[in-house]
Protein backbone atom coordinates (compact mmCIF):
# COMPACT_ATOMS: atom_id res chain seq x y z
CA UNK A 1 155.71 -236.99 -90.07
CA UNK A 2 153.48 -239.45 -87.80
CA UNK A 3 150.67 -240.68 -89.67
CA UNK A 4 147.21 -240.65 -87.25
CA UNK A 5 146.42 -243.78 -86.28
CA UNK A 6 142.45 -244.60 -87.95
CA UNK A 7 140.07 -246.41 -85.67
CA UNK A 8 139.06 -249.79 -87.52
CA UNK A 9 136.16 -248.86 -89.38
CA UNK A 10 133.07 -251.26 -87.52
CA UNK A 11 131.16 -253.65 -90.08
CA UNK A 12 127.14 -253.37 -89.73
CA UNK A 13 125.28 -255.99 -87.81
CA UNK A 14 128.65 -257.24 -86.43
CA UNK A 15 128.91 -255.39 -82.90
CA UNK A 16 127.83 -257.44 -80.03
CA UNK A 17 124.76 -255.92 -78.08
CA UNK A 18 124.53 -256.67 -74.49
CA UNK A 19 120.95 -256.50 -72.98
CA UNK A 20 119.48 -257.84 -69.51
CA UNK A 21 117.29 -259.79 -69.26
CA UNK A 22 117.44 -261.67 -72.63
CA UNK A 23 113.92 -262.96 -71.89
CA UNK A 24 110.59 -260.79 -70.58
CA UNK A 25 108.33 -263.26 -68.74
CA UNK A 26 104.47 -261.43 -68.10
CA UNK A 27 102.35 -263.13 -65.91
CA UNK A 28 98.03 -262.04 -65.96
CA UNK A 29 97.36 -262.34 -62.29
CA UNK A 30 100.49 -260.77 -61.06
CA UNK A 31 100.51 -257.01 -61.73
CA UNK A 32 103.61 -256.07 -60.80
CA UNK A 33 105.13 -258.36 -63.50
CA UNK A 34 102.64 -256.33 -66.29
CA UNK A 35 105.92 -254.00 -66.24
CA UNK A 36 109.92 -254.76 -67.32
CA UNK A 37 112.76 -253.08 -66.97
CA UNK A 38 115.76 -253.80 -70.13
CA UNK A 39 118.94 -252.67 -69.52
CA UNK A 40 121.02 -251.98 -72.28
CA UNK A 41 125.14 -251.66 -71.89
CA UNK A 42 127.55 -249.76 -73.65
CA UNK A 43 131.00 -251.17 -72.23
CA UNK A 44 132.72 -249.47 -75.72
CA UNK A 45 134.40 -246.41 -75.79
CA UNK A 46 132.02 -244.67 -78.24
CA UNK A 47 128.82 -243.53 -77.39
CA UNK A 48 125.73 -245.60 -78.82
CA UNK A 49 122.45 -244.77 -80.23
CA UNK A 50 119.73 -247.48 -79.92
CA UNK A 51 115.80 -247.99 -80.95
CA UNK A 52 113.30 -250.44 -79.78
CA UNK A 53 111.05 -252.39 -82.78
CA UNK A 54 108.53 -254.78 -81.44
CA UNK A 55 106.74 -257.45 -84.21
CA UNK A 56 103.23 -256.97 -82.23
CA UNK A 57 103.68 -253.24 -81.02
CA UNK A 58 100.30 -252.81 -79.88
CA UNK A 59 100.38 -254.86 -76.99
CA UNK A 60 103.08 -252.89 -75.15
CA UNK A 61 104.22 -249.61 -74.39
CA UNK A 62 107.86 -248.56 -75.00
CA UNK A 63 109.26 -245.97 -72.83
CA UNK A 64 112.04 -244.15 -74.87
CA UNK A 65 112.16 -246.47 -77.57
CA UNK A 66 114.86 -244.77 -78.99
CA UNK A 67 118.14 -242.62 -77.28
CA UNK A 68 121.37 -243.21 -76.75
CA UNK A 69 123.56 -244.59 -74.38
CA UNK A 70 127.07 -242.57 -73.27
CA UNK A 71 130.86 -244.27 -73.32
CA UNK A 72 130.46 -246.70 -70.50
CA UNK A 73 127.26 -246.77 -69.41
CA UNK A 74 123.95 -248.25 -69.33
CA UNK A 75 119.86 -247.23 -69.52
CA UNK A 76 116.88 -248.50 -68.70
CA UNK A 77 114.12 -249.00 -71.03
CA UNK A 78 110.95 -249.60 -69.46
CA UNK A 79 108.34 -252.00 -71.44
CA UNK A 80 104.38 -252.24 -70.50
CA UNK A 81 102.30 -255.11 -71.19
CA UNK A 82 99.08 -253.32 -72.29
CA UNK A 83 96.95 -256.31 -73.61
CA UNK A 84 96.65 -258.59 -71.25
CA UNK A 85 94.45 -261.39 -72.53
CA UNK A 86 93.66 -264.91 -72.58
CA UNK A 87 94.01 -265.58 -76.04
CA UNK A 88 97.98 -264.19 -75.75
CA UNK A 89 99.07 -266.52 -73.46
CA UNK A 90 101.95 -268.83 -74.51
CA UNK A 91 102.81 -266.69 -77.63
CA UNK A 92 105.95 -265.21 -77.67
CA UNK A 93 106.61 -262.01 -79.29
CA UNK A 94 109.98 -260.28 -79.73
CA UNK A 95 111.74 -257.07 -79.37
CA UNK A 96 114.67 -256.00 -81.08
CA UNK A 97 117.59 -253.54 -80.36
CA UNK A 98 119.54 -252.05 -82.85
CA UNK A 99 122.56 -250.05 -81.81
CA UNK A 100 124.58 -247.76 -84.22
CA UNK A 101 126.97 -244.42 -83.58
CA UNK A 102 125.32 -241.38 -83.12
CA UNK A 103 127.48 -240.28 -85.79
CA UNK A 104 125.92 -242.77 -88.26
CA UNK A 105 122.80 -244.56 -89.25
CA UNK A 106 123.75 -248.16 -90.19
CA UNK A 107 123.03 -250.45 -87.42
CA UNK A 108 126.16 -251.75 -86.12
CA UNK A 109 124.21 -254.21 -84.22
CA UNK A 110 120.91 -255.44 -83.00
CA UNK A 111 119.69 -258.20 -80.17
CA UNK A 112 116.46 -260.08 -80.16
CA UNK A 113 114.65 -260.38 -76.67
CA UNK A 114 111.39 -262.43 -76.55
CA UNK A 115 108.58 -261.79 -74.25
CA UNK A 116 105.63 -264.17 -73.19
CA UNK A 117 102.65 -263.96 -71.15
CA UNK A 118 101.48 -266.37 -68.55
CA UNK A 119 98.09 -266.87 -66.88
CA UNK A 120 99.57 -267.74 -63.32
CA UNK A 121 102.72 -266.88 -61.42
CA UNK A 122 101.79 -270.00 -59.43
CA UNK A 123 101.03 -272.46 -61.61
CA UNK A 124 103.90 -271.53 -63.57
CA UNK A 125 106.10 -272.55 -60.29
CA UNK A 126 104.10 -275.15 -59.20
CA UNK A 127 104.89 -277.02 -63.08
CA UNK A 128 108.89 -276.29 -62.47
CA UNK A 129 108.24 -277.97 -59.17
CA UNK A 130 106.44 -280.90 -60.73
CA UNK A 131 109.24 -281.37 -63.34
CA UNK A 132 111.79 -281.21 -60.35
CA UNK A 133 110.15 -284.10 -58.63
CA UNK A 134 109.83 -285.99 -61.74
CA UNK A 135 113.49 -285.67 -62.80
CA UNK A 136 114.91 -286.68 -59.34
CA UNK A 137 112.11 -289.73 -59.26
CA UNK A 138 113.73 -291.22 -62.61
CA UNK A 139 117.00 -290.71 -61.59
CA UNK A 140 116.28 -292.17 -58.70
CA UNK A 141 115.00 -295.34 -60.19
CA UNK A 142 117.74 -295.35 -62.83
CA UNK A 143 119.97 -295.41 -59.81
CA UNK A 144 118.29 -298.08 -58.02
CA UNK A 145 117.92 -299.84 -61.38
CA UNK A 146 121.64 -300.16 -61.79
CA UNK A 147 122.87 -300.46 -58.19
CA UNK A 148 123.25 -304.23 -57.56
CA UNK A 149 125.48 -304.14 -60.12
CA UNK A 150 127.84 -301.08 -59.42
CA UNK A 151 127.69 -301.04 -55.58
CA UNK A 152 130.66 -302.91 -54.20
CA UNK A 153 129.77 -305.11 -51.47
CA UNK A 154 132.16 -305.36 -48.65
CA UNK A 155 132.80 -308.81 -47.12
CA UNK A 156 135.12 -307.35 -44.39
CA UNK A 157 138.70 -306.23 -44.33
CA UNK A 158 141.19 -306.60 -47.34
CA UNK A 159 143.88 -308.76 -48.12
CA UNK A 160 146.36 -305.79 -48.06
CA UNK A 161 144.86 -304.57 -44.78
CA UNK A 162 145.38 -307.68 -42.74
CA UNK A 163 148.63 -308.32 -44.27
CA UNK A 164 149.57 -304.48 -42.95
CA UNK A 165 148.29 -305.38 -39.65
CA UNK A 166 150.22 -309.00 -39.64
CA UNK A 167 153.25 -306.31 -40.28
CA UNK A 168 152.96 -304.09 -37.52
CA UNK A 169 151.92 -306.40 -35.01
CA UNK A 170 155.32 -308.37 -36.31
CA UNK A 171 157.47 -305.35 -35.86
CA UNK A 172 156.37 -304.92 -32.66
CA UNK A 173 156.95 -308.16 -31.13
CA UNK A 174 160.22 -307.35 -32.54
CA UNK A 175 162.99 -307.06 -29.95
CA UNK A 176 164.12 -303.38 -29.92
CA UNK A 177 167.46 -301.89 -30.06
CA UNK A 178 169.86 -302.22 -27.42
CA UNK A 179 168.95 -306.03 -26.44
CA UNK A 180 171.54 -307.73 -25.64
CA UNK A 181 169.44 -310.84 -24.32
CA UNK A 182 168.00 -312.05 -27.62
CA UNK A 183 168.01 -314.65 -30.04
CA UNK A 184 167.09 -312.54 -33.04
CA UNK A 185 169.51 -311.23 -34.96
CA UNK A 186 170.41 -307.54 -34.78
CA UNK A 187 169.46 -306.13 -38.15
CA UNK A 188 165.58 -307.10 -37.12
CA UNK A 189 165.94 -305.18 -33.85
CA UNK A 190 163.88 -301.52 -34.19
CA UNK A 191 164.49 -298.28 -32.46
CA UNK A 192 161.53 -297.14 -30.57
CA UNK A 193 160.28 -294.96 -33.02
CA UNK A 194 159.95 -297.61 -35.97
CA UNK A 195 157.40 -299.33 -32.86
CA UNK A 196 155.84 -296.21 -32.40
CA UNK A 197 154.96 -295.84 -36.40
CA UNK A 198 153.80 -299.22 -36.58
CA UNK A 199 151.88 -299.13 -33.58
CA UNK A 200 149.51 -296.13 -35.22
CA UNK A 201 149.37 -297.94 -38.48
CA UNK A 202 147.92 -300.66 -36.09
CA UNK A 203 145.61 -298.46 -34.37
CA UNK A 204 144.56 -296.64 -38.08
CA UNK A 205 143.68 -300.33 -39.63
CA UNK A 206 141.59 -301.27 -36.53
CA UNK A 207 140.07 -298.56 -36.76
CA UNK A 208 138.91 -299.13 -40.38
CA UNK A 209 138.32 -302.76 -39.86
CA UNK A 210 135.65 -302.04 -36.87
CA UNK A 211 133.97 -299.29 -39.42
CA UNK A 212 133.30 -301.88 -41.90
């Protein structure tokens, strides 16, 4: 008789809990930002039941803070910045998901997602701008800083490229084969191919030597 096989009973607070965005930016002169959209995943093959908790909820508006989310799927919870104000901006508050099966009511696992609220859009970009500029101006001056000692100076071609050269233009002053009217012996003689290679090593080092 076949034993059933038991699903692996799941420990609380251990099950991972995948939200997007992990971070809710508002911004006060920008509207359209005064409203978020979470999306919450279920990639498991049990369905989920979730709930919303907020450590300041009086400043937003929780659509559906609590449901549940099928085999597979995902939702949408929809989050309202109601209190937009001066004196919040630059405080971060937090929301937190807690997942569990609809079958039970320990939470199997929870996610923390923080939210802030920003007076401009603009400025906001203009200060990632400003850090831009000053990250590539130090780096530039580190670089400039440092680069009369690691930059390689080139005083024309190398040793081992004019030797090459010296080669080729040797082998072909070389007599080829099938001269019989020559004075060098015939073990030195090349077929016209060996010219031909050392003839484009020639023209590939001249090349290189005008470049520099």
């Amino acid at each position: 008789m076949h034993q059933q096989k038991r699903q692996p009973e799941l420990v609380e607070g251990n099950l991972p809990v995948f939200v997007f965005p992990t971070e809710l930016i508002f911004y006060a002169d920008d509207q359209s930002t005064h409203k978020q959209v979470l999306t919450l995943y279920n990639p498991y093959e049990f369905a989920l039941k979730f709930k919303v908790l907020c450590t300041t909820p009086n400043k937003y508006v929780v659509a559906d803070s609590a449901g549940a989310v099928k085999p597979q799927c995902c939702v949408d919870i929809v989050i309202r910045h109601r209190d937009v104000q001066s004196c919040h901006y630059g405080v971060k508050d937090k929301f937190r998901l807690q997942v569990s099966e609809q079958s039970q009511r320990k939470a199997l696992g929870r996610k923390e997602v923080v939210a802030i609220l920003l007076p401009s859009a603009k400025e906001q970009k203009e200060e990632e701008e400003k850090r831009i500029k000053e990250h590539l101006t130090e780096s530039l001056f580190f670089e400039q800083s440092f680069q009369p000692e690691n930059r390689v100076v080139s005083s024309g071609p190398s040793l081992l490229t004019i030797f090459l050269g010296a080669v080729c233009i040797g082998a072909l002053m070389l007599p080829t084969l099938g001269d019989v009217e020559s004075l060098v012996p015939v073990c030195l003689h090349l077929s016209v191919n060996q010219k031909l290679v050392a003839a484009y090593i020639l023209g590939l080092i001249t090349m290189a030597i005008l470049r520099t």
